[in-house]
PDB file of N, CA and C in Angstrom:
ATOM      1  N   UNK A   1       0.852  -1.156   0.000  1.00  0.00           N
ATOM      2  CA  UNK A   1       0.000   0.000   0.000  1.00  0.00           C
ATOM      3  C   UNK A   1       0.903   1.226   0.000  1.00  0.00           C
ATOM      4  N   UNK A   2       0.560   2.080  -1.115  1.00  0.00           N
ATOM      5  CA  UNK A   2       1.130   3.280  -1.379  1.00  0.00           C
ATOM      6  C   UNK A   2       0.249   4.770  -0.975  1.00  0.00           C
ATOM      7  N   UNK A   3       0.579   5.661  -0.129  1.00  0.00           N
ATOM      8  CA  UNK A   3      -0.155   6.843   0.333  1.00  0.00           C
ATOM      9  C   UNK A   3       0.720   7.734  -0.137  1.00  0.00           C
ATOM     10  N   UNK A   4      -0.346   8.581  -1.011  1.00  0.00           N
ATOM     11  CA  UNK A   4       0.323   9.488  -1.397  1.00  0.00           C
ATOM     12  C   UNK A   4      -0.328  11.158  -0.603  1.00  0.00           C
ATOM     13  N   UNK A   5       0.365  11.430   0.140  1.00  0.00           N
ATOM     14  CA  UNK A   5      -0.418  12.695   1.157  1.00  0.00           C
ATOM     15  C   UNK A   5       0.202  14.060   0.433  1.00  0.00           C
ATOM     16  N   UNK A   6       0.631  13.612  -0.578  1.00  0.00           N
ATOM     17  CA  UNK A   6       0.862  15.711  -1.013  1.00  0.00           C
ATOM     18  C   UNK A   6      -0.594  16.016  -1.733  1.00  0.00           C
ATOM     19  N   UNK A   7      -1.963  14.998  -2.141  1.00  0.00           N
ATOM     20  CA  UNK A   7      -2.827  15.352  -2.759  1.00  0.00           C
ATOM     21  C   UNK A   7      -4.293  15.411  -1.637  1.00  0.00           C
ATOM     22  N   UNK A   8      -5.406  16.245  -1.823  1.00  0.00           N
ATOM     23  CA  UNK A   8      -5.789  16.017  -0.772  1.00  0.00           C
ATOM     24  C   UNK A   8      -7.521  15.709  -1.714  1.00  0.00           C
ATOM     25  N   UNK A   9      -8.075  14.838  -1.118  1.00  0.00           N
ATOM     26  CA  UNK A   9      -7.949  14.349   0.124  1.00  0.00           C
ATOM     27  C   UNK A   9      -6.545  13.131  -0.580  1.00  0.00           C
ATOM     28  N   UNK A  10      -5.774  12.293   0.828  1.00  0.00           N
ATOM     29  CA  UNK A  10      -4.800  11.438  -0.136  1.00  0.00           C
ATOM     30  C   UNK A  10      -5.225  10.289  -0.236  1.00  0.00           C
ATOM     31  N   UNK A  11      -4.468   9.776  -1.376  1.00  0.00           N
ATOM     32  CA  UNK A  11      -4.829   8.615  -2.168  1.00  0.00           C
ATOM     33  C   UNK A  11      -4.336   7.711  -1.680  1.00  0.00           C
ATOM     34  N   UNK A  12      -4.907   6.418  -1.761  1.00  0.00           N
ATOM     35  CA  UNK A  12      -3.811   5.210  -1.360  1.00  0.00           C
ATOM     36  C   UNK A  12      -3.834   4.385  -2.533  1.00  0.00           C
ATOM     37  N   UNK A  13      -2.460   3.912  -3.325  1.00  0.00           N
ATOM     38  CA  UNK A  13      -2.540   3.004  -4.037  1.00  0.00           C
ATOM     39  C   UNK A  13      -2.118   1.586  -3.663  1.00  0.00           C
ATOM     40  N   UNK A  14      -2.188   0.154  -4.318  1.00  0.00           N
ATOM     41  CA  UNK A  14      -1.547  -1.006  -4.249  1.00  0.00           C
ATOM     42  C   UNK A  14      -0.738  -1.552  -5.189  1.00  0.00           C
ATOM     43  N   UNK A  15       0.021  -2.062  -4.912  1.00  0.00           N
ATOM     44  CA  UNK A  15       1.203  -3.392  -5.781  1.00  0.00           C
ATOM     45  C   UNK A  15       1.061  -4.649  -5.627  1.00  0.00           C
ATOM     46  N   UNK A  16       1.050  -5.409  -6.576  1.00  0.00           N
ATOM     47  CA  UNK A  16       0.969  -6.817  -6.115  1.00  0.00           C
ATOM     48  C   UNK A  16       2.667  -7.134  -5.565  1.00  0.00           C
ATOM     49  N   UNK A  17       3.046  -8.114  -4.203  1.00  0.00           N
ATOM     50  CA  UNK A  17       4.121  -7.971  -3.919  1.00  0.00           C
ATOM     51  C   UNK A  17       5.071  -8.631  -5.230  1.00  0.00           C
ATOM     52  N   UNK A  18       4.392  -9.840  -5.400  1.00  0.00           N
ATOM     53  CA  UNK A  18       5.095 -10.813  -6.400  1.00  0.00           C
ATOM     54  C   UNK A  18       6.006  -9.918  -7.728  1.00  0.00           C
ATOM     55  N   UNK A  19       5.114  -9.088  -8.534  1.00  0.00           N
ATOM     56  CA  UNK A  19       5.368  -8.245  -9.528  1.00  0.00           C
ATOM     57  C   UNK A  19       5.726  -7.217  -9.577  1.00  0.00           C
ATOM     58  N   UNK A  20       5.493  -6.361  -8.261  1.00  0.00           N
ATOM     59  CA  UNK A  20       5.367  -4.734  -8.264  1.00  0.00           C
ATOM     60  C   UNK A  20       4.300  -3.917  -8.907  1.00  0.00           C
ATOM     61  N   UNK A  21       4.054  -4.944  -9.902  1.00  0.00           N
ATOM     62  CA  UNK A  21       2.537  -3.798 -10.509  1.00  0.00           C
ATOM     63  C   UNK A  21       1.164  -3.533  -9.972  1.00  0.00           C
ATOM     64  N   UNK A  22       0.947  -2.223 -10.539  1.00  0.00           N
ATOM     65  CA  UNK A  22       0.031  -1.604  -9.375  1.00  0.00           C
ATOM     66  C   UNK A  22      -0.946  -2.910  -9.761  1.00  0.00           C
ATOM     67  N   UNK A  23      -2.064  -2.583  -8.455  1.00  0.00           N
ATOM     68  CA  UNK A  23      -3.090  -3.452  -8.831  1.00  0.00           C
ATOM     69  C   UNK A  23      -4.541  -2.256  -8.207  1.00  0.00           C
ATOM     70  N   UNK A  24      -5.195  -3.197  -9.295  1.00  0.00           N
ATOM     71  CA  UNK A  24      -6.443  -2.134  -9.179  1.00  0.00           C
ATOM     72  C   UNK A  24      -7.444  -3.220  -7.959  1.00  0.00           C
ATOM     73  N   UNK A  25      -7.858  -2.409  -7.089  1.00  0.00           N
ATOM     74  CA  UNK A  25      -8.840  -3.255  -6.188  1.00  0.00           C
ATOM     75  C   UNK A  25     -10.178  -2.775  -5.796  1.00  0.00           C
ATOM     76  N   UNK A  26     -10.835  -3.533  -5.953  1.00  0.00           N
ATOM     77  CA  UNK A  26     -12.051  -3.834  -5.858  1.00  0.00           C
ATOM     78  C   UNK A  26     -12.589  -4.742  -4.194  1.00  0.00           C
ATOM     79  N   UNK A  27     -12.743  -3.696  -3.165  1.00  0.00           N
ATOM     80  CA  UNK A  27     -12.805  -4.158  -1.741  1.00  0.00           C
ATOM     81  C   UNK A  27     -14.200  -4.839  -1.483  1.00  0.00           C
ATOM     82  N   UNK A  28     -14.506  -5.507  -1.180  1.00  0.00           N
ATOM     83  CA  UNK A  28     -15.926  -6.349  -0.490  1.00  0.00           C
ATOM     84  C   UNK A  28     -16.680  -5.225   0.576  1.00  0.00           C
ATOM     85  N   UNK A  29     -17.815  -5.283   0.222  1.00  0.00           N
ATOM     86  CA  UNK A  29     -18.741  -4.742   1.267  1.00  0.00           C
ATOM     87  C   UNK A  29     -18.020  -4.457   3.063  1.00  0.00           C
ATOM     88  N   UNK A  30     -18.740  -3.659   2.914  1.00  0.00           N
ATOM     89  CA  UNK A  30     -18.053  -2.796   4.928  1.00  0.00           C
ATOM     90  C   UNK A  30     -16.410  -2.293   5.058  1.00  0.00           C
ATOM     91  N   UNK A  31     -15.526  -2.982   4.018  1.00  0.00           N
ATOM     92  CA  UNK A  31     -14.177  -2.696   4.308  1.00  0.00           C
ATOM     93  C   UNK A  31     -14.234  -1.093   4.151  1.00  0.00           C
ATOM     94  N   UNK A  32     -13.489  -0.056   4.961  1.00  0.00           N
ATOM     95  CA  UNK A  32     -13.158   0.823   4.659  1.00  0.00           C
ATOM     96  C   UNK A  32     -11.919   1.082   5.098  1.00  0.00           C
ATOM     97  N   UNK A  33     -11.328   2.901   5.249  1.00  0.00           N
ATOM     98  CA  UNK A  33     -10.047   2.921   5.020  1.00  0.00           C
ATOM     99  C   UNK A  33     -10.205   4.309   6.298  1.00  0.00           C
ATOM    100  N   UNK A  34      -8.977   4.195   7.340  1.00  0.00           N
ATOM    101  CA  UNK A  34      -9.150   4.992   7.853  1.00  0.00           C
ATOM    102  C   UNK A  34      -7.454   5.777   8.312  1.00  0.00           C
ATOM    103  N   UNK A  35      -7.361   6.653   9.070  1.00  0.00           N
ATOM    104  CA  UNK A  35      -5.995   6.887   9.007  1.00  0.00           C
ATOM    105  C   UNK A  35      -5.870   6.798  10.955  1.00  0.00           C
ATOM    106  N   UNK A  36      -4.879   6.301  11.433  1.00  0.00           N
ATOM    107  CA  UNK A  36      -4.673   6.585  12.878  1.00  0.00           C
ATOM    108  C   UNK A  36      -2.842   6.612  12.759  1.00  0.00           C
ATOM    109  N   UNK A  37      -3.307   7.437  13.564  1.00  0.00           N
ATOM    110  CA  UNK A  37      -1.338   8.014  14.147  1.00  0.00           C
ATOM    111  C   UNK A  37      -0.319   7.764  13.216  1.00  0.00           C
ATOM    112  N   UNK A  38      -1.081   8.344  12.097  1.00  0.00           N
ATOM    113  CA  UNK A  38      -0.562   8.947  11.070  1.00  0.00           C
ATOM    114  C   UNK A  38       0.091   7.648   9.619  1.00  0.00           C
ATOM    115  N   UNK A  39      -1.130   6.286   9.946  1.00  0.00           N
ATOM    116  CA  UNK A  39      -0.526   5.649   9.318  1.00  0.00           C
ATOM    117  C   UNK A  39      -2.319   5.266   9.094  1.00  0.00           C
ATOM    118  N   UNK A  40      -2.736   4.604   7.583  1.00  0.00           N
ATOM    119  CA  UNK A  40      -3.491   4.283   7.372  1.00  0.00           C
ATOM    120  C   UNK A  40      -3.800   3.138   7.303  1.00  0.00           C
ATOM    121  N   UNK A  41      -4.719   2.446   7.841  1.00  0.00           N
ATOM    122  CA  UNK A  41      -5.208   1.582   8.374  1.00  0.00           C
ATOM    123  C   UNK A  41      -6.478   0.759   7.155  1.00  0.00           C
ATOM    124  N   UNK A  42      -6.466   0.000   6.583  1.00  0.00           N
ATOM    125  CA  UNK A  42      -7.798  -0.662   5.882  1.00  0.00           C
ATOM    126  C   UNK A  42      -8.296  -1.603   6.748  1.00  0.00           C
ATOM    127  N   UNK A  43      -9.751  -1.703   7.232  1.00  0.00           N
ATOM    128  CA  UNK A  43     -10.246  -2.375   8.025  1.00  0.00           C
ATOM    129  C   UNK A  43     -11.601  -2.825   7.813  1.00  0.00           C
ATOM    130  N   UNK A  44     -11.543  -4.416   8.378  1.00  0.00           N
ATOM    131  CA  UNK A  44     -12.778  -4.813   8.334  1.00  0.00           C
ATOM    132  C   UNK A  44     -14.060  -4.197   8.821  1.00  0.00           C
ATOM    133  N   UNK A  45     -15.177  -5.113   8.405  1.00  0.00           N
ATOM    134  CA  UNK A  45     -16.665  -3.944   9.193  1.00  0.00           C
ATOM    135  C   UNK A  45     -16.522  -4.305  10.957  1.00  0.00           C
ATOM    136  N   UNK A  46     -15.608  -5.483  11.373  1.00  0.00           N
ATOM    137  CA  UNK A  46     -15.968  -6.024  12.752  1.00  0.00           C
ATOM    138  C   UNK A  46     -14.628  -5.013  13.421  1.00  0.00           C
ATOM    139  N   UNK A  47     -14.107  -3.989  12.987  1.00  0.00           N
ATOM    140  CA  UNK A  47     -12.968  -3.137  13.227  1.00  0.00           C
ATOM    141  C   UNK A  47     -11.478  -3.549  13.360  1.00  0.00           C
ATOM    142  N   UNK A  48     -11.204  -4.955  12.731  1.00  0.00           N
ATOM    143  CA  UNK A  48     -10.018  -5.244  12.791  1.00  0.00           C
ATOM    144  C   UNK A  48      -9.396  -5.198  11.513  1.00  0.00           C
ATOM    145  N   UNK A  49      -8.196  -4.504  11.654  1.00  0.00           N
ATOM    146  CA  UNK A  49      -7.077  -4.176  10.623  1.00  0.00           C
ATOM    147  C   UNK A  49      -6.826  -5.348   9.646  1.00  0.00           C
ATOM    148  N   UNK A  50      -7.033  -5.067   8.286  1.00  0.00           N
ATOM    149  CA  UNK A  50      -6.867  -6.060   7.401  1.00  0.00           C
ATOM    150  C   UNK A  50      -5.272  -6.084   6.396  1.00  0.00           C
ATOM    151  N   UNK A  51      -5.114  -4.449   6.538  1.00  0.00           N
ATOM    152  CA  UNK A  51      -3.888  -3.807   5.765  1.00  0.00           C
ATOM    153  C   UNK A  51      -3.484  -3.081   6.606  1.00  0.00           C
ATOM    154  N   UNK A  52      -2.369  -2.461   7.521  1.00  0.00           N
ATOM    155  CA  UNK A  52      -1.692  -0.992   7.830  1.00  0.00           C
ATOM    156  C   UNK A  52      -0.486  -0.693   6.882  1.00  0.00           C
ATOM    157  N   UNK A  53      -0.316   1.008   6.763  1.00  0.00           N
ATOM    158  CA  UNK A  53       0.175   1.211   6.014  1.00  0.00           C
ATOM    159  C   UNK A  53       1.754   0.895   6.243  1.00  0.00           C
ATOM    160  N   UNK A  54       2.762   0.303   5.391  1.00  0.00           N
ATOM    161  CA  UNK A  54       3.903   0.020   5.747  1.00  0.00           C
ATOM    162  C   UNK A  54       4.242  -1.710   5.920  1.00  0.00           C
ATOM    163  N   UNK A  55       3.252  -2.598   6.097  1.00  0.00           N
ATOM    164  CA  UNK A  55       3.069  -3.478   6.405  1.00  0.00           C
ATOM    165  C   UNK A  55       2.803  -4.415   5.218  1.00  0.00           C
ATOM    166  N   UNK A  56       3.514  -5.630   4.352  1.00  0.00           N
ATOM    167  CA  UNK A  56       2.893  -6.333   3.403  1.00  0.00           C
ATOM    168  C   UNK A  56       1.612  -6.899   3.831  1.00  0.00           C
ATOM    169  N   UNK A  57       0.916  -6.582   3.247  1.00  0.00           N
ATOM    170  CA  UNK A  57      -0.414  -8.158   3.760  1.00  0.00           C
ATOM    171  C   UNK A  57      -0.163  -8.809   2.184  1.00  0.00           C
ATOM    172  N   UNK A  58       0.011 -10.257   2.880  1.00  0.00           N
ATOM    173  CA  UNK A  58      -0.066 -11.491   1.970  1.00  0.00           C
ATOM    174  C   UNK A  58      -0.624 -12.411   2.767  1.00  0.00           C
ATOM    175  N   UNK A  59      -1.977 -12.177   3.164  1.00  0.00           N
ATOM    176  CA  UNK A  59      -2.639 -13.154   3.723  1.00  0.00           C
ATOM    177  C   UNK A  59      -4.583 -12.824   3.305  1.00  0.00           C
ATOM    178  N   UNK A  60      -4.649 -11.943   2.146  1.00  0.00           N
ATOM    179  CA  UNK A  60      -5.752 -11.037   2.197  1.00  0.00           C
ATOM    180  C   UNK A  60      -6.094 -12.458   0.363  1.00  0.00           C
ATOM    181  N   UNK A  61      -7.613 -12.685   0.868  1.00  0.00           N
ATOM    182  CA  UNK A  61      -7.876 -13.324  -0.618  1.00  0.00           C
ATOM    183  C   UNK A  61      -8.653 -12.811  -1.503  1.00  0.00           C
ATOM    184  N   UNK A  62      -8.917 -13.899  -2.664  1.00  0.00           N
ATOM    185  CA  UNK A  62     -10.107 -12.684  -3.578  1.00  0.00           C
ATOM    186  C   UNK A  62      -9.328 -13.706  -4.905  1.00  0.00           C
ATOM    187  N   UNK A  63      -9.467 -12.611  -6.288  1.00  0.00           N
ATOM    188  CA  UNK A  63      -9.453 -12.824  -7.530  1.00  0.00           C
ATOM    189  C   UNK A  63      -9.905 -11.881  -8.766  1.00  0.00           C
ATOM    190  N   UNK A  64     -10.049 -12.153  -9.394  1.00  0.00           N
ATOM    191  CA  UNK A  64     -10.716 -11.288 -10.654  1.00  0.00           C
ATOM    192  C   UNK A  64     -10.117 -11.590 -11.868  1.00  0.00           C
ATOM    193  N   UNK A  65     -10.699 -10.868 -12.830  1.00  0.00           N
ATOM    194  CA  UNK A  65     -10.390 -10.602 -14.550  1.00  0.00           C
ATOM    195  C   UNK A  65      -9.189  -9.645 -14.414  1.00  0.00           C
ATOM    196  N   UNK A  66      -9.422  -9.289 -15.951  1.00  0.00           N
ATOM    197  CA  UNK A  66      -8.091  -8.711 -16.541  1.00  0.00           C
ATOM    198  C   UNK A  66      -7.360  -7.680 -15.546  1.00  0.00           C
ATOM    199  N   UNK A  67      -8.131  -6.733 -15.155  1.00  0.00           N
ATOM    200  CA  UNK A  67      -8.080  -5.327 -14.756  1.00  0.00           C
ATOM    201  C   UNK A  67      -8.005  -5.087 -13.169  1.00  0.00           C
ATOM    202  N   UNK A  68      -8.955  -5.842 -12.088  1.00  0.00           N
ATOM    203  CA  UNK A  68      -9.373  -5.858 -11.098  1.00  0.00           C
ATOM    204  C   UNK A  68      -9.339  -6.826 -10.350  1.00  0.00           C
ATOM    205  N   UNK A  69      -9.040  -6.502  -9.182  1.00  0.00           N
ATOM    206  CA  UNK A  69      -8.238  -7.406  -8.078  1.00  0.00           C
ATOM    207  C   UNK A  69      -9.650  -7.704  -6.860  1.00  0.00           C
ATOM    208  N   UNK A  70     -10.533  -8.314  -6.762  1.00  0.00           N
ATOM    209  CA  UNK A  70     -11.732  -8.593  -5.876  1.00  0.00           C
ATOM    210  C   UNK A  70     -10.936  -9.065  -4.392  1.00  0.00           C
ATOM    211  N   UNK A  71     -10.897  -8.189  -3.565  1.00  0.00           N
ATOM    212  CA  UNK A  71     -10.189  -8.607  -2.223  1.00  0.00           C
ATOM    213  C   UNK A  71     -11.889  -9.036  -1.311  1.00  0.00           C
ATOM    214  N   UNK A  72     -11.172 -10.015  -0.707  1.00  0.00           N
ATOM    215  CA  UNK A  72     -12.313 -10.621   0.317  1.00  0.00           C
ATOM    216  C   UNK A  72     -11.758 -10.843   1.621  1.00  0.00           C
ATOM    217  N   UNK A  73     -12.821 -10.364   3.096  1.00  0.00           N
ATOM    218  CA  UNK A  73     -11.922 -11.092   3.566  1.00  0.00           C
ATOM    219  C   UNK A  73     -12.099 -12.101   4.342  1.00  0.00           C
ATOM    220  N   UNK A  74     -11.229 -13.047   3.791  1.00  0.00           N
ATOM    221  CA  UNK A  74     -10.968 -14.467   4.613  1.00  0.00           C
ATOM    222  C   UNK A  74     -11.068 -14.757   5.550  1.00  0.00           C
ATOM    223  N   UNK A  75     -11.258 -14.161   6.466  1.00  0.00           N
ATOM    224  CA  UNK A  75     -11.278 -14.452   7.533  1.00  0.00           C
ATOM    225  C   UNK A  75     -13.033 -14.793   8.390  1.00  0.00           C
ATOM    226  N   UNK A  76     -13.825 -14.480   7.449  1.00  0.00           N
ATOM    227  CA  UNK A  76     -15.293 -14.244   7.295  1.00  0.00           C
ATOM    228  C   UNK A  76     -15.704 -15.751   6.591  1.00  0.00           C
ATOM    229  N   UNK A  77     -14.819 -16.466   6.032  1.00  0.00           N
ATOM    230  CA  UNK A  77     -15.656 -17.342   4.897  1.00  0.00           C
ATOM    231  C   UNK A  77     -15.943 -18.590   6.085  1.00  0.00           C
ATOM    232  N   UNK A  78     -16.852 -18.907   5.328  1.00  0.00           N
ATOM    233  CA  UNK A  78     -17.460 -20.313   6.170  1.00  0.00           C
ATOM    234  C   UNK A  78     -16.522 -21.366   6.282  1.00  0.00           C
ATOM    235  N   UNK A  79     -16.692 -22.261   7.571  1.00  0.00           N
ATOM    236  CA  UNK A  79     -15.495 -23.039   7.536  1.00  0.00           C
ATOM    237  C   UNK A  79     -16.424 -24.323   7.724  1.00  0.00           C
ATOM    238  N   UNK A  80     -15.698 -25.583   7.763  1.00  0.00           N
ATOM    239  CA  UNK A  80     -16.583 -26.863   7.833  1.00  0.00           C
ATOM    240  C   UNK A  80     -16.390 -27.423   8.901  1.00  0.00           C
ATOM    241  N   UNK A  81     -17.373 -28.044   9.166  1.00  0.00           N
ATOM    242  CA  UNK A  81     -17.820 -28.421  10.898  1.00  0.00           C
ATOM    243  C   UNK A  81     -18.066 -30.156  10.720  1.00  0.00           C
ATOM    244  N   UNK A  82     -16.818 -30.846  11.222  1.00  0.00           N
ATOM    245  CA  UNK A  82     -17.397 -32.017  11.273  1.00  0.00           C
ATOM    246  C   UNK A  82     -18.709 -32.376  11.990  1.00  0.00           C
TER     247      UNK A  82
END
């Protein structure tokens, strides 16, 4: 995650780590983006941090087509119950 704060309001962009190229994303319902002590934070709807800024996340799932990166988060999906 890339913040760019000379524009206002600021932008945050992404990279895929593997490649470096940006990636365009497409977040799942409730995720939003917030800033605390001066580092920005992407977070689930249940208020726990999914991305901080500075931090790789390679644990975040999803998929998509050509263009767009569908992030989900995993941590929500149904699990199986013997």
């Amino acid at each position: 995650m890339v913040v760019d704060r000379s524009v206002s309001p600021p932008t945050v962009a992404f990279r895929f780590v593997a490649s470096g190229e940006p990636a365009n994303i497409e977040w799942s319902w409730g995720i939003s983006a917030h800033e605390v002590d001066g580092k920005v934070h992407i977070v689930a709807p249940d208020g726990d941090d999914l991305m901080v800024e500075g931090v790789v996340a390679d644990d975040l799932g999803g998929g998509g087509g050509d263009e767009t990166f569908n992030v989900c988060d995993v941590r929500s999906l149904p699990t199986a119950v013997p």
